[in-house]
PDB file of N, CA and C in Angstrom:
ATOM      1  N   UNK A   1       8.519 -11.573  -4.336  1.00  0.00           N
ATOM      2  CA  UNK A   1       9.233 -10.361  -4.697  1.00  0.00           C
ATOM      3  C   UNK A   1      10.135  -9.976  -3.535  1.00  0.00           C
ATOM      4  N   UNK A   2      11.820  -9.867  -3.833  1.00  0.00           N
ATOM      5  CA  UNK A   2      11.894  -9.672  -2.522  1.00  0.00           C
ATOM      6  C   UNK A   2      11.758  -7.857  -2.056  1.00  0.00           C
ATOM      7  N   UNK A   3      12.417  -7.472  -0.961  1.00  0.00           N
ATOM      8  CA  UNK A   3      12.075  -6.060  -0.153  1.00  0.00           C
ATOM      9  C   UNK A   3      12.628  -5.194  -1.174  1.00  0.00           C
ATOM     10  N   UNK A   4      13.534  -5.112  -1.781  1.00  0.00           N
ATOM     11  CA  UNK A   4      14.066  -3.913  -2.544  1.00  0.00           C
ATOM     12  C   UNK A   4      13.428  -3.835  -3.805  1.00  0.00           C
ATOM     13  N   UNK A   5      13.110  -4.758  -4.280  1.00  0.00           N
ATOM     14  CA  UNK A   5      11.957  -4.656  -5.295  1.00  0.00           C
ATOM     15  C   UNK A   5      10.714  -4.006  -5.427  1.00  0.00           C
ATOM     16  N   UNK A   6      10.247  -4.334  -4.076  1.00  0.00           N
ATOM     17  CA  UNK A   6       8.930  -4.161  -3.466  1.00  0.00           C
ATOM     18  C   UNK A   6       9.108  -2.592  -3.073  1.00  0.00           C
ATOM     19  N   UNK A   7      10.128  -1.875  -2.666  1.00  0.00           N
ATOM     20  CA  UNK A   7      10.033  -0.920  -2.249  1.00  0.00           C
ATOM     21  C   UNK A   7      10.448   0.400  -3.760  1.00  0.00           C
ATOM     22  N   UNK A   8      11.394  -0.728  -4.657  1.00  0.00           N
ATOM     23  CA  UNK A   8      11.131   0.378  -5.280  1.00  0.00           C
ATOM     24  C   UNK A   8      10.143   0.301  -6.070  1.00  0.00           C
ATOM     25  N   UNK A   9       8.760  -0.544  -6.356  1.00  0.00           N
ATOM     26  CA  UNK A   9       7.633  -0.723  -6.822  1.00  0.00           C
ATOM     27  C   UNK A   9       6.633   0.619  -6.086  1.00  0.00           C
ATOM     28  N   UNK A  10       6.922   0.154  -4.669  1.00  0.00           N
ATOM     29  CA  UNK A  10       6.283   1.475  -3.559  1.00  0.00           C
ATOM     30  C   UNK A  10       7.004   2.792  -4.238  1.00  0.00           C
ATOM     31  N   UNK A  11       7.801   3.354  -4.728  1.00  0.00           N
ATOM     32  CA  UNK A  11       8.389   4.659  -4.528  1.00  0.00           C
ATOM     33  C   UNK A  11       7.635   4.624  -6.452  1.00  0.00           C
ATOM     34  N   UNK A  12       7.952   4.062  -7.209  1.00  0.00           N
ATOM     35  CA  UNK A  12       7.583   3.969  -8.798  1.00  0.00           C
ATOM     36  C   UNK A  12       5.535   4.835  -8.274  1.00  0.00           C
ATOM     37  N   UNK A  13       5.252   3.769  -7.303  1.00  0.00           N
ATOM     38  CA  UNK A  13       3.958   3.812  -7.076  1.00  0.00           C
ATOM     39  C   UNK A  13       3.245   5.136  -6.958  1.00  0.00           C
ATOM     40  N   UNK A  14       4.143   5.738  -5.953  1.00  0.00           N
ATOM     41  CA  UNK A  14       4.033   7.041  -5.368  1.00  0.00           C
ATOM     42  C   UNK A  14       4.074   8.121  -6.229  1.00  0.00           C
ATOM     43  N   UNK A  15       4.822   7.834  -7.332  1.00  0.00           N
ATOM     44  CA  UNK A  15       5.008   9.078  -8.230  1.00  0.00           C
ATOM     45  C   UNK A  15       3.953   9.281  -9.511  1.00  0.00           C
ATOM     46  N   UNK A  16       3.416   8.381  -9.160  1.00  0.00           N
ATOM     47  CA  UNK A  16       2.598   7.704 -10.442  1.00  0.00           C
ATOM     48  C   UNK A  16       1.004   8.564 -10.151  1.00  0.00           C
ATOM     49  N   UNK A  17       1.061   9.480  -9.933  1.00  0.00           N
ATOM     50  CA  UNK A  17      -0.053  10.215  -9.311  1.00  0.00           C
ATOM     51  C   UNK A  17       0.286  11.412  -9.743  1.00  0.00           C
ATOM     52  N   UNK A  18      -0.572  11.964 -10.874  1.00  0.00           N
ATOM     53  CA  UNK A  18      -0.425  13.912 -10.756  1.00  0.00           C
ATOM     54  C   UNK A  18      -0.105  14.909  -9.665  1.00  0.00           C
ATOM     55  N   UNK A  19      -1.073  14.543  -9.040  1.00  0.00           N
ATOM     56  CA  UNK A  19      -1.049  15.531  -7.464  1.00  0.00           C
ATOM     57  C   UNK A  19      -0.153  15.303  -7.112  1.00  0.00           C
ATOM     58  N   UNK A  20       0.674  14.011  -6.965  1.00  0.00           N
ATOM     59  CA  UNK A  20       1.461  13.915  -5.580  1.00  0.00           C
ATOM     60  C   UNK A  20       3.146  14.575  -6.832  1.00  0.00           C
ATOM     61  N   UNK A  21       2.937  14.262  -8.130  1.00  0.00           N
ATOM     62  CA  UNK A  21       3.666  14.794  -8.786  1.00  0.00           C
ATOM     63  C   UNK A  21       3.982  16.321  -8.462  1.00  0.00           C
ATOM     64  N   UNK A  22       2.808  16.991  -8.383  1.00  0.00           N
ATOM     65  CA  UNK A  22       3.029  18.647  -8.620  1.00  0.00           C
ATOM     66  C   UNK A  22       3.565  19.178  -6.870  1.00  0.00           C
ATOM     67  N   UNK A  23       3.052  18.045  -6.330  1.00  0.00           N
ATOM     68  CA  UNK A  23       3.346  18.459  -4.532  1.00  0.00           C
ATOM     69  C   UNK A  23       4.684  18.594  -4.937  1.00  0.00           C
ATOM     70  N   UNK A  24       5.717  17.517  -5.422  1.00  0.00           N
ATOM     71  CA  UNK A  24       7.039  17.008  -5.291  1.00  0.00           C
ATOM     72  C   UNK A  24       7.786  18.378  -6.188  1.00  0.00           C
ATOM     73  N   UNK A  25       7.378  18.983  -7.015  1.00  0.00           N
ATOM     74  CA  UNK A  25       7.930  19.800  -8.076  1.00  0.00           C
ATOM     75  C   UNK A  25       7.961  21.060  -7.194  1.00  0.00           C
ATOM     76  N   UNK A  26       6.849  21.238  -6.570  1.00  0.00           N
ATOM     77  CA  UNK A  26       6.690  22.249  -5.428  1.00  0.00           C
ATOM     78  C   UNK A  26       7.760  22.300  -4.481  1.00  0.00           C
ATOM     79  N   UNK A  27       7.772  21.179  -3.829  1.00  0.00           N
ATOM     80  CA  UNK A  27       8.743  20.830  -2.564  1.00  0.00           C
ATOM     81  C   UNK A  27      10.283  21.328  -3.264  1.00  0.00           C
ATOM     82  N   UNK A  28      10.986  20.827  -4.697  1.00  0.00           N
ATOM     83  CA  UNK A  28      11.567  20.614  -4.763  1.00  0.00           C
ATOM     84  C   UNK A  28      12.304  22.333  -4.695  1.00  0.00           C
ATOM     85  N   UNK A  29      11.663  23.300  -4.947  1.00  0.00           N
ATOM     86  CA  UNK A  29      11.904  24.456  -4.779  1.00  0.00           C
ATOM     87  C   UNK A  29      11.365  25.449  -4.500  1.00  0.00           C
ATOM     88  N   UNK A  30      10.894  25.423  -2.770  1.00  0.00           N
ATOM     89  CA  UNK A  30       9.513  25.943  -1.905  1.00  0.00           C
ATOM     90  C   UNK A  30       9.700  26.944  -2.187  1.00  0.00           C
ATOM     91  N   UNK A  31      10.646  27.808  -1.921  1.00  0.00           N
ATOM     92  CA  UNK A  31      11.057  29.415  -2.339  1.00  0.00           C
ATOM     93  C   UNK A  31      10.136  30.516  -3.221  1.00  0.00           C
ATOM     94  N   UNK A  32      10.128  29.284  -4.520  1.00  0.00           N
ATOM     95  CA  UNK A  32       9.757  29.882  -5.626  1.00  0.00           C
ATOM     96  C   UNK A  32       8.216  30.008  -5.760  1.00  0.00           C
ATOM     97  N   UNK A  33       7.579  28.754  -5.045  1.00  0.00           N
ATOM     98  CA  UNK A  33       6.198  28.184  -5.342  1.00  0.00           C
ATOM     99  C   UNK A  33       5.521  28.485  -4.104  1.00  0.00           C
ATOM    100  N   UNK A  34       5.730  29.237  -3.110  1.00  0.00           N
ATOM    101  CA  UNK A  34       5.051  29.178  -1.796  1.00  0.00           C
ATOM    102  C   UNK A  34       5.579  30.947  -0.986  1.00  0.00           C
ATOM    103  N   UNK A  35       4.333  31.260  -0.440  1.00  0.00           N
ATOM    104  CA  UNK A  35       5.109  32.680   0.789  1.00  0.00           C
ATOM    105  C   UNK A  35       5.754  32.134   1.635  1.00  0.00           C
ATOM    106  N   UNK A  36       6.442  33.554   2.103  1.00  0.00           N
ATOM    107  CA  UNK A  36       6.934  32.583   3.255  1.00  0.00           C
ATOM    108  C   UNK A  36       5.979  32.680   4.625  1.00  0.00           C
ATOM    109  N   UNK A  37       6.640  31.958   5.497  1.00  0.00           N
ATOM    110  CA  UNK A  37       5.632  31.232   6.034  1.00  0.00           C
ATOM    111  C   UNK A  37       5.885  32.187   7.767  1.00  0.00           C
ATOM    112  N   UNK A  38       4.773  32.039   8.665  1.00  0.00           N
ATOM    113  CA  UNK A  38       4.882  32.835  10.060  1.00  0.00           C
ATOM    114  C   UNK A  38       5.751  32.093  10.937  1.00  0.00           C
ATOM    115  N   UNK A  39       5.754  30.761  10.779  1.00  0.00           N
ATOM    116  CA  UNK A  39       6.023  29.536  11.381  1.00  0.00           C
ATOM    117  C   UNK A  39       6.968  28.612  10.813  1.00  0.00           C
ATOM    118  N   UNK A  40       8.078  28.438  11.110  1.00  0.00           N
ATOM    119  CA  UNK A  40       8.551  27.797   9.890  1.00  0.00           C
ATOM    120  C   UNK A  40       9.426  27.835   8.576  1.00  0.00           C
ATOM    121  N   UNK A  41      10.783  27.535   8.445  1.00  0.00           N
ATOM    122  CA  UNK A  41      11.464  28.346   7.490  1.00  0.00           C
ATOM    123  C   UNK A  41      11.004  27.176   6.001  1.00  0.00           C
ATOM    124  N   UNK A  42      10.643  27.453   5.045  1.00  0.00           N
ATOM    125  CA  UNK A  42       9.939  26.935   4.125  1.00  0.00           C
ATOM    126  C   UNK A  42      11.097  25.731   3.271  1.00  0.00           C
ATOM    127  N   UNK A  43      12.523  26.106   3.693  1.00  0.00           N
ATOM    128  CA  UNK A  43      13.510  25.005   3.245  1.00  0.00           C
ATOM    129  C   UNK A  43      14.120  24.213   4.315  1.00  0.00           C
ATOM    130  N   UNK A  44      14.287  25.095   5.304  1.00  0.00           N
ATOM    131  CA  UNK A  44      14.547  24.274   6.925  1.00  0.00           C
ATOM    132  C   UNK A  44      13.893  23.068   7.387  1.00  0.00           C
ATOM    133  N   UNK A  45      12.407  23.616   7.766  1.00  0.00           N
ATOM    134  CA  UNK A  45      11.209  23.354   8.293  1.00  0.00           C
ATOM    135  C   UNK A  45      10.802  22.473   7.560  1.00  0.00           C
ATOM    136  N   UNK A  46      10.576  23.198   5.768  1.00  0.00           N
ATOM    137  CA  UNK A  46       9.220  22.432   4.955  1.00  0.00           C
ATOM    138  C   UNK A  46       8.153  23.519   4.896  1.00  0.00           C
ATOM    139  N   UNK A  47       7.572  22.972   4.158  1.00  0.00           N
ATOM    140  CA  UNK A  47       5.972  23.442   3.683  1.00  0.00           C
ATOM    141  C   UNK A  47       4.945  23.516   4.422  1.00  0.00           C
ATOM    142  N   UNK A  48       4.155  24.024   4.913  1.00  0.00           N
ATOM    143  CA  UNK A  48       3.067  23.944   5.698  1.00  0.00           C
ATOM    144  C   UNK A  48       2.005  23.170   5.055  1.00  0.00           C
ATOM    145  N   UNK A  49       1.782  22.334   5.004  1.00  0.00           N
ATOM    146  CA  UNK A  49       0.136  21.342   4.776  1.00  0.00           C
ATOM    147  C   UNK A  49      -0.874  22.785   4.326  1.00  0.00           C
ATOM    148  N   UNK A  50      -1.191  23.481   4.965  1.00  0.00           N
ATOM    149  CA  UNK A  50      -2.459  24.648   4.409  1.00  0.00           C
ATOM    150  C   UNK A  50      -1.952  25.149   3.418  1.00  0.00           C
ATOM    151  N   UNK A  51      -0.402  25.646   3.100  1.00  0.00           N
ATOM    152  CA  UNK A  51      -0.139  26.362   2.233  1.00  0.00           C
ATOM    153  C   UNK A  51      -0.027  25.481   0.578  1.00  0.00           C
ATOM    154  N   UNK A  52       0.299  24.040   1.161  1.00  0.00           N
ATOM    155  CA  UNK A  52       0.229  22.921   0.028  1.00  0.00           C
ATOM    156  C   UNK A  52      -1.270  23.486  -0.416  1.00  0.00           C
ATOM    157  N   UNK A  53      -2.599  22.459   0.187  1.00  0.00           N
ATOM    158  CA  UNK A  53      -3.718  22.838   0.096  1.00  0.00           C
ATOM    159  C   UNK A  53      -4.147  23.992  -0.509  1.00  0.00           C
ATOM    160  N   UNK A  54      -3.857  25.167  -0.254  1.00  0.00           N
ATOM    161  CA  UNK A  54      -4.711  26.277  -1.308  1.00  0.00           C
ATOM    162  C   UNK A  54      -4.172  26.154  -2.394  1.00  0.00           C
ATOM    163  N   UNK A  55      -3.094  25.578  -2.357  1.00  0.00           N
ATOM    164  CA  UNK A  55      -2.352  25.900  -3.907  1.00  0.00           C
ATOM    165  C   UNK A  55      -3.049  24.645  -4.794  1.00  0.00           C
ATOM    166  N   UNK A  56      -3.163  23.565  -4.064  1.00  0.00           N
ATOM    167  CA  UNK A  56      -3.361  22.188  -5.334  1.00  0.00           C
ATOM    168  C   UNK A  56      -4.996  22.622  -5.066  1.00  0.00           C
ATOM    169  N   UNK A  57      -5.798  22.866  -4.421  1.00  0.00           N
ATOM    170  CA  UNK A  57      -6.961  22.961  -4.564  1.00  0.00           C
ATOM    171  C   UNK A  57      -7.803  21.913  -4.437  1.00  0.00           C
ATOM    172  N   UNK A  58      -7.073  21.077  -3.717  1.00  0.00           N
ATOM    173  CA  UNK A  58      -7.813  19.576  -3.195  1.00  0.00           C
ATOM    174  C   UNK A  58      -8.342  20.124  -1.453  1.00  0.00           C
ATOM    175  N   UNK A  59      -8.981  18.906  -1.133  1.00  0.00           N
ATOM    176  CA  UNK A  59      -9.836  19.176   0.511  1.00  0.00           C
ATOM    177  C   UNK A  59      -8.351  18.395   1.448  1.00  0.00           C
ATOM    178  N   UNK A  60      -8.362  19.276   2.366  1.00  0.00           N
ATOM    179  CA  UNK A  60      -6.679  18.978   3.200  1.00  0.00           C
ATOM    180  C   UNK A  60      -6.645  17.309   3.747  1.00  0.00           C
ATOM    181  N   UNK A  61      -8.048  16.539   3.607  1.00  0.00           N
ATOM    182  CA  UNK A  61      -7.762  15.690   4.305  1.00  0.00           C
ATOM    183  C   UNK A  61      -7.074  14.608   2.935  1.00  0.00           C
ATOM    184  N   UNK A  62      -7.556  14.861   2.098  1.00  0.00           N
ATOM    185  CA  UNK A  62      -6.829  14.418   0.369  1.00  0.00           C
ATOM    186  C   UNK A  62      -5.304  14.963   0.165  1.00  0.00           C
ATOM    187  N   UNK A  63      -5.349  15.625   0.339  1.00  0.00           N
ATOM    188  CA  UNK A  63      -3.258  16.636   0.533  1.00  0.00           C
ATOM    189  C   UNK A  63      -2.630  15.655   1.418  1.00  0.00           C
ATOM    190  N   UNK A  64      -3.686  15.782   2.804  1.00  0.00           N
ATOM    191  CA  UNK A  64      -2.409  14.953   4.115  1.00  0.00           C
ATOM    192  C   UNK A  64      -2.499  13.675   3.714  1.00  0.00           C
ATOM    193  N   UNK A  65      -3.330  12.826   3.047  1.00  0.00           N
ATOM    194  CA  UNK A  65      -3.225  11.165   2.268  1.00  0.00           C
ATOM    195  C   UNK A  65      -1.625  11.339   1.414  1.00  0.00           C
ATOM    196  N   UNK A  66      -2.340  11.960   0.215  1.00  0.00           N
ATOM    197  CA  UNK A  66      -0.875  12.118  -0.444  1.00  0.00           C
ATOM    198  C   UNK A  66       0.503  12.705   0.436  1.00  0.00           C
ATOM    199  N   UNK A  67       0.366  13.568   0.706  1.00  0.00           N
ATOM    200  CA  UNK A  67       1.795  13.193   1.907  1.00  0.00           C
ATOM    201  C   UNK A  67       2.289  12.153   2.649  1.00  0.00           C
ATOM    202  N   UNK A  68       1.120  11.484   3.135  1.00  0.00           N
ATOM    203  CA  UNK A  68       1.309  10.710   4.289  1.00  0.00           C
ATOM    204  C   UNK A  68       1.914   9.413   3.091  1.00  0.00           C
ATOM    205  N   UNK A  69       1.771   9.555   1.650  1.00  0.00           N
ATOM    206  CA  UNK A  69       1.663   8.374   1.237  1.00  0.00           C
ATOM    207  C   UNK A  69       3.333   8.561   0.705  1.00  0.00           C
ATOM    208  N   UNK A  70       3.503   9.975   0.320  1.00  0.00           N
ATOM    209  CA  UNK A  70       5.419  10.286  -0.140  1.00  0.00           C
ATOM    210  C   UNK A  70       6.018  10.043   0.920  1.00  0.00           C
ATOM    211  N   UNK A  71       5.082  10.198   2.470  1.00  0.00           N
ATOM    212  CA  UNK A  71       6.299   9.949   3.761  1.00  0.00           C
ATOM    213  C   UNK A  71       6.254   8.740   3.929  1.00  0.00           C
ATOM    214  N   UNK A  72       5.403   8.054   3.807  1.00  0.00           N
ATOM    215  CA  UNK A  72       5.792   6.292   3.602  1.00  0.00           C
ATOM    216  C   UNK A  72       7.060   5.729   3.019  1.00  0.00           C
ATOM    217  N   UNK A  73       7.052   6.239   1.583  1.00  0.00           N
ATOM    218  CA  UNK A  73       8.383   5.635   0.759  1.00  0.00           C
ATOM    219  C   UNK A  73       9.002   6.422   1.016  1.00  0.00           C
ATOM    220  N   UNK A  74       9.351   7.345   2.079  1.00  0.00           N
ATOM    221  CA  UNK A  74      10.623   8.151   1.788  1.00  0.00           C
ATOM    222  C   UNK A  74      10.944   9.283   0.953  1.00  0.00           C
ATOM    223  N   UNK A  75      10.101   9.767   0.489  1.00  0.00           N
ATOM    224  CA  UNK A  75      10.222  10.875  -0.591  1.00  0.00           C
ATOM    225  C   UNK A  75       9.966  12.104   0.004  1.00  0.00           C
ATOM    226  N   UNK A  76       9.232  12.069   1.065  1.00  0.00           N
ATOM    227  CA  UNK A  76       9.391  13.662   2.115  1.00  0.00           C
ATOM    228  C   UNK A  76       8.753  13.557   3.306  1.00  0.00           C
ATOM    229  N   UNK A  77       9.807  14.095   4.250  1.00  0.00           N
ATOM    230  CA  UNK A  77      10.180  14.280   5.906  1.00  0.00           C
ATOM    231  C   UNK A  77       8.892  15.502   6.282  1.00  0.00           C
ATOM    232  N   UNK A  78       7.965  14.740   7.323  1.00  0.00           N
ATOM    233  CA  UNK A  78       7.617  15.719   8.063  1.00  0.00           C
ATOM    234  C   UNK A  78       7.760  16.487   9.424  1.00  0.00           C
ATOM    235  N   UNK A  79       7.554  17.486  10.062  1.00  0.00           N
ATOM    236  CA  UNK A  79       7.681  17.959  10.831  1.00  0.00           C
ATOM    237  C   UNK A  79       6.561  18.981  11.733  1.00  0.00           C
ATOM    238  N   UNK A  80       6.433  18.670  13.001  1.00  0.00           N
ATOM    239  CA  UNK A  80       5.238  19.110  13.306  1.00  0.00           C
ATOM    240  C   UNK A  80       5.568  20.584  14.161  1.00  0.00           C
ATOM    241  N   UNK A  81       5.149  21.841  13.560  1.00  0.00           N
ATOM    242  CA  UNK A  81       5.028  23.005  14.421  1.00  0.00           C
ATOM    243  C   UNK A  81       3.913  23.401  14.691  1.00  0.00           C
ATOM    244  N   UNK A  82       3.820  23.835  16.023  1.00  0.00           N
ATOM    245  CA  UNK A  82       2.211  24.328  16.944  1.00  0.00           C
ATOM    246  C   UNK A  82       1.538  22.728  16.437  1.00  0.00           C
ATOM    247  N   UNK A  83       0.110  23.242  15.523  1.00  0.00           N
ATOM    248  CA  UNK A  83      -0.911  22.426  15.003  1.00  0.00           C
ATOM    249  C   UNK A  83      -0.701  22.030  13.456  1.00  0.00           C
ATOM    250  N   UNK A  84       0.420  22.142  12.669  1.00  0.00           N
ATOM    251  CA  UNK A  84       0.365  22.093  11.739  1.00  0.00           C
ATOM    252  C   UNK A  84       1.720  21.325  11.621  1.00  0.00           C
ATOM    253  N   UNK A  85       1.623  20.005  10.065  1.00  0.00           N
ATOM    254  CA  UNK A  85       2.322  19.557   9.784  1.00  0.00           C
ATOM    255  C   UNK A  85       3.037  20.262   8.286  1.00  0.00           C
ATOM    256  N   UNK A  86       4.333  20.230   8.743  1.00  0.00           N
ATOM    257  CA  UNK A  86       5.709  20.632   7.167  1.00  0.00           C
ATOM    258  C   UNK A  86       5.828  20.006   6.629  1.00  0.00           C
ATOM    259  N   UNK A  87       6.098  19.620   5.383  1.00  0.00           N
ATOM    260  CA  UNK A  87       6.993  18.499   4.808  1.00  0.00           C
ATOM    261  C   UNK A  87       8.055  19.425   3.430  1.00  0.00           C
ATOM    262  N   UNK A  88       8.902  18.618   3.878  1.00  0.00           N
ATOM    263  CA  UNK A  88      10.030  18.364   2.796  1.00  0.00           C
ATOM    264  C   UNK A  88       9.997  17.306   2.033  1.00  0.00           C
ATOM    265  N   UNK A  89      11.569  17.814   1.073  1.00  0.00           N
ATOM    266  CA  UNK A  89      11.666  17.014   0.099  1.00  0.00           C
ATOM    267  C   UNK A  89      12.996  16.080   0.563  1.00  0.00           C
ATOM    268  N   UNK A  90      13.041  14.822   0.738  1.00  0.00           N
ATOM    269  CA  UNK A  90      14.246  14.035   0.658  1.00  0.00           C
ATOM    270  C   UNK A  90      15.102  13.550  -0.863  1.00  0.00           C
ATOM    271  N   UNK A  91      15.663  14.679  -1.707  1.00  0.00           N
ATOM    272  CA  UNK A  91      16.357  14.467  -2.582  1.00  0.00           C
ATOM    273  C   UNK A  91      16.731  13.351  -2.900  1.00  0.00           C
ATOM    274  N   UNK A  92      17.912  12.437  -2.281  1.00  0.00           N
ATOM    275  CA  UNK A  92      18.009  11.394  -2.180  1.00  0.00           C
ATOM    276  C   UNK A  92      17.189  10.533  -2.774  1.00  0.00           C
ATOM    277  N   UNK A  93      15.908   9.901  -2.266  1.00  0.00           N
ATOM    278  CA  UNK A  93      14.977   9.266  -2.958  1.00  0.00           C
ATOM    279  C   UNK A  93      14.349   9.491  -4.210  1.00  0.00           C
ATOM    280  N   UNK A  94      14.711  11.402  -4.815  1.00  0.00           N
ATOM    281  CA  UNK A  94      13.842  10.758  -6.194  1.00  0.00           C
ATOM    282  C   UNK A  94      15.098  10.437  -6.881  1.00  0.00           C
ATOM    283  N   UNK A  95      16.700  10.794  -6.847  1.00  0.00           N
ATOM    284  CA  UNK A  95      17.314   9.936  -7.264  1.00  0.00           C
ATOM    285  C   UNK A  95      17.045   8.394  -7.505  1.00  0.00           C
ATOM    286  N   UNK A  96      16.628   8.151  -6.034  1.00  0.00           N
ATOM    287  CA  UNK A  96      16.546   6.835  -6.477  1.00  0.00           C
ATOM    288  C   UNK A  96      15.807   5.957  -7.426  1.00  0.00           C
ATOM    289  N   UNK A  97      14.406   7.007  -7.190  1.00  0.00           N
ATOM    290  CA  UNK A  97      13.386   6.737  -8.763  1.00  0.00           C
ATOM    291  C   UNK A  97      14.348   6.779 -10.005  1.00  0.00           C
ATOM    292  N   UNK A  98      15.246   7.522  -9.861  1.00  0.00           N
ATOM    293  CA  UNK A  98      15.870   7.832 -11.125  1.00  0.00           C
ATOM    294  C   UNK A  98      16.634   6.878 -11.487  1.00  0.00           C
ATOM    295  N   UNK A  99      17.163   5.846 -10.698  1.00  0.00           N
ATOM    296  CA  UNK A  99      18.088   5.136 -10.833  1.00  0.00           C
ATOM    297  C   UNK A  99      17.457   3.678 -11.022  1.00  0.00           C
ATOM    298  N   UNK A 100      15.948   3.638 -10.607  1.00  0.00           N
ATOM    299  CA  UNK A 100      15.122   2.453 -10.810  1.00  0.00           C
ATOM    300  C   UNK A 100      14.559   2.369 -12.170  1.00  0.00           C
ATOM    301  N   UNK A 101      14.173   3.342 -12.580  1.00  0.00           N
ATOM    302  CA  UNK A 101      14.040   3.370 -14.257  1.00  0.00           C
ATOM    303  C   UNK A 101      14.908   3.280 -15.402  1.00  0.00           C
ATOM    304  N   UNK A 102      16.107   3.831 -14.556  1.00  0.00           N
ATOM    305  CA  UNK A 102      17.094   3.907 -15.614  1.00  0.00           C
ATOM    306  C   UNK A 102      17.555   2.312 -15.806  1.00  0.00           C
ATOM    307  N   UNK A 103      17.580   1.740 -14.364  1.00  0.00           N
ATOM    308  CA  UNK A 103      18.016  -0.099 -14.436  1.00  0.00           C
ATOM    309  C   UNK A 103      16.899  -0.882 -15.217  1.00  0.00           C
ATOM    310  N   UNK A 104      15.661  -0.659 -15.140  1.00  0.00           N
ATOM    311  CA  UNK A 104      14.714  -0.745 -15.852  1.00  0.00           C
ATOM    312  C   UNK A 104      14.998  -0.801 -16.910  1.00  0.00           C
ATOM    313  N   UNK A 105      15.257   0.370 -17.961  1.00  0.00           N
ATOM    314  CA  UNK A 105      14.968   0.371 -19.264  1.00  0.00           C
ATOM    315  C   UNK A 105      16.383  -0.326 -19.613  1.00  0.00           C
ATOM    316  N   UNK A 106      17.390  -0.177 -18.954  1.00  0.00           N
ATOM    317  CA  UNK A 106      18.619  -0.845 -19.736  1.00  0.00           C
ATOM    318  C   UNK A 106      18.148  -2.568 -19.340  1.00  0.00           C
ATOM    319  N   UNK A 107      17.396  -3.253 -18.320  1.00  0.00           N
ATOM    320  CA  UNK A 107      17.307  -4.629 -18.077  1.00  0.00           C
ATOM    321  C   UNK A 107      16.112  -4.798 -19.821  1.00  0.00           C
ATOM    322  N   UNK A 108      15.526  -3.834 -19.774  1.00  0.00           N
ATOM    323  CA  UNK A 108      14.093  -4.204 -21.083  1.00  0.00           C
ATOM    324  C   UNK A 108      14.715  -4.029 -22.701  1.00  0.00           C
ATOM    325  N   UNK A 109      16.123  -3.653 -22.261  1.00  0.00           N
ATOM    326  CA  UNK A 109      16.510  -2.869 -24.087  1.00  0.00           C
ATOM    327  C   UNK A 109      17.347  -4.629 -24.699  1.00  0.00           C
TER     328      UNK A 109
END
């Protein structure tokens, strides 16, 4: 398989998960879905990891997996203030999901 295949298999992969779904819907418009934050401007910065956590209602070390697994493929930038990690959303990339399915279904029709 070569690398661009493989990676957009990795990014298909990533999304393919509820949780990491509702993180991404979150990210995509922190404003709406999150306080704001003491530390941190919530579209600048990113999200705070604790504030992810109370909301999905998973144990934080399960939240920072799924992050750690969208910051793998590229789907969101973190950033570290004091003791706590942010993440964003890199737009860009779910385009690109978008553009891997769409080549998809027109290569299968």
């Amino acid at each position: 398989m070569d690398s661009s295949r493989s990676s957009t298999a990795d990014l298909l992969r990533a999304l393919g998960n509820e949780h990491r779904l509702t993180i991404l819907d979150w990210l995509s418009d922190p404003r709406s879905h999150f306080p704001e934050q003491r530390d941190g401007d919530l579209v600048e910065d990113g999200v705070c990891v604790g504030f992810i956590t109370d909301k999905i209602g998973l144990s934080q070390p399960t939240v920072t997996n799924h992050l750690q697994y969208l910051s793998k493929v590229g789907i969101v930038t973190s950033k570290r203030i004091k003791n706590w990690a942010f993440y964003k959303l890199v737009p860009g990339r779910i385009e690109d999901a978008r553009s891997a399915l769409a080549g998809f279904s027109r290569s299968t029709s």
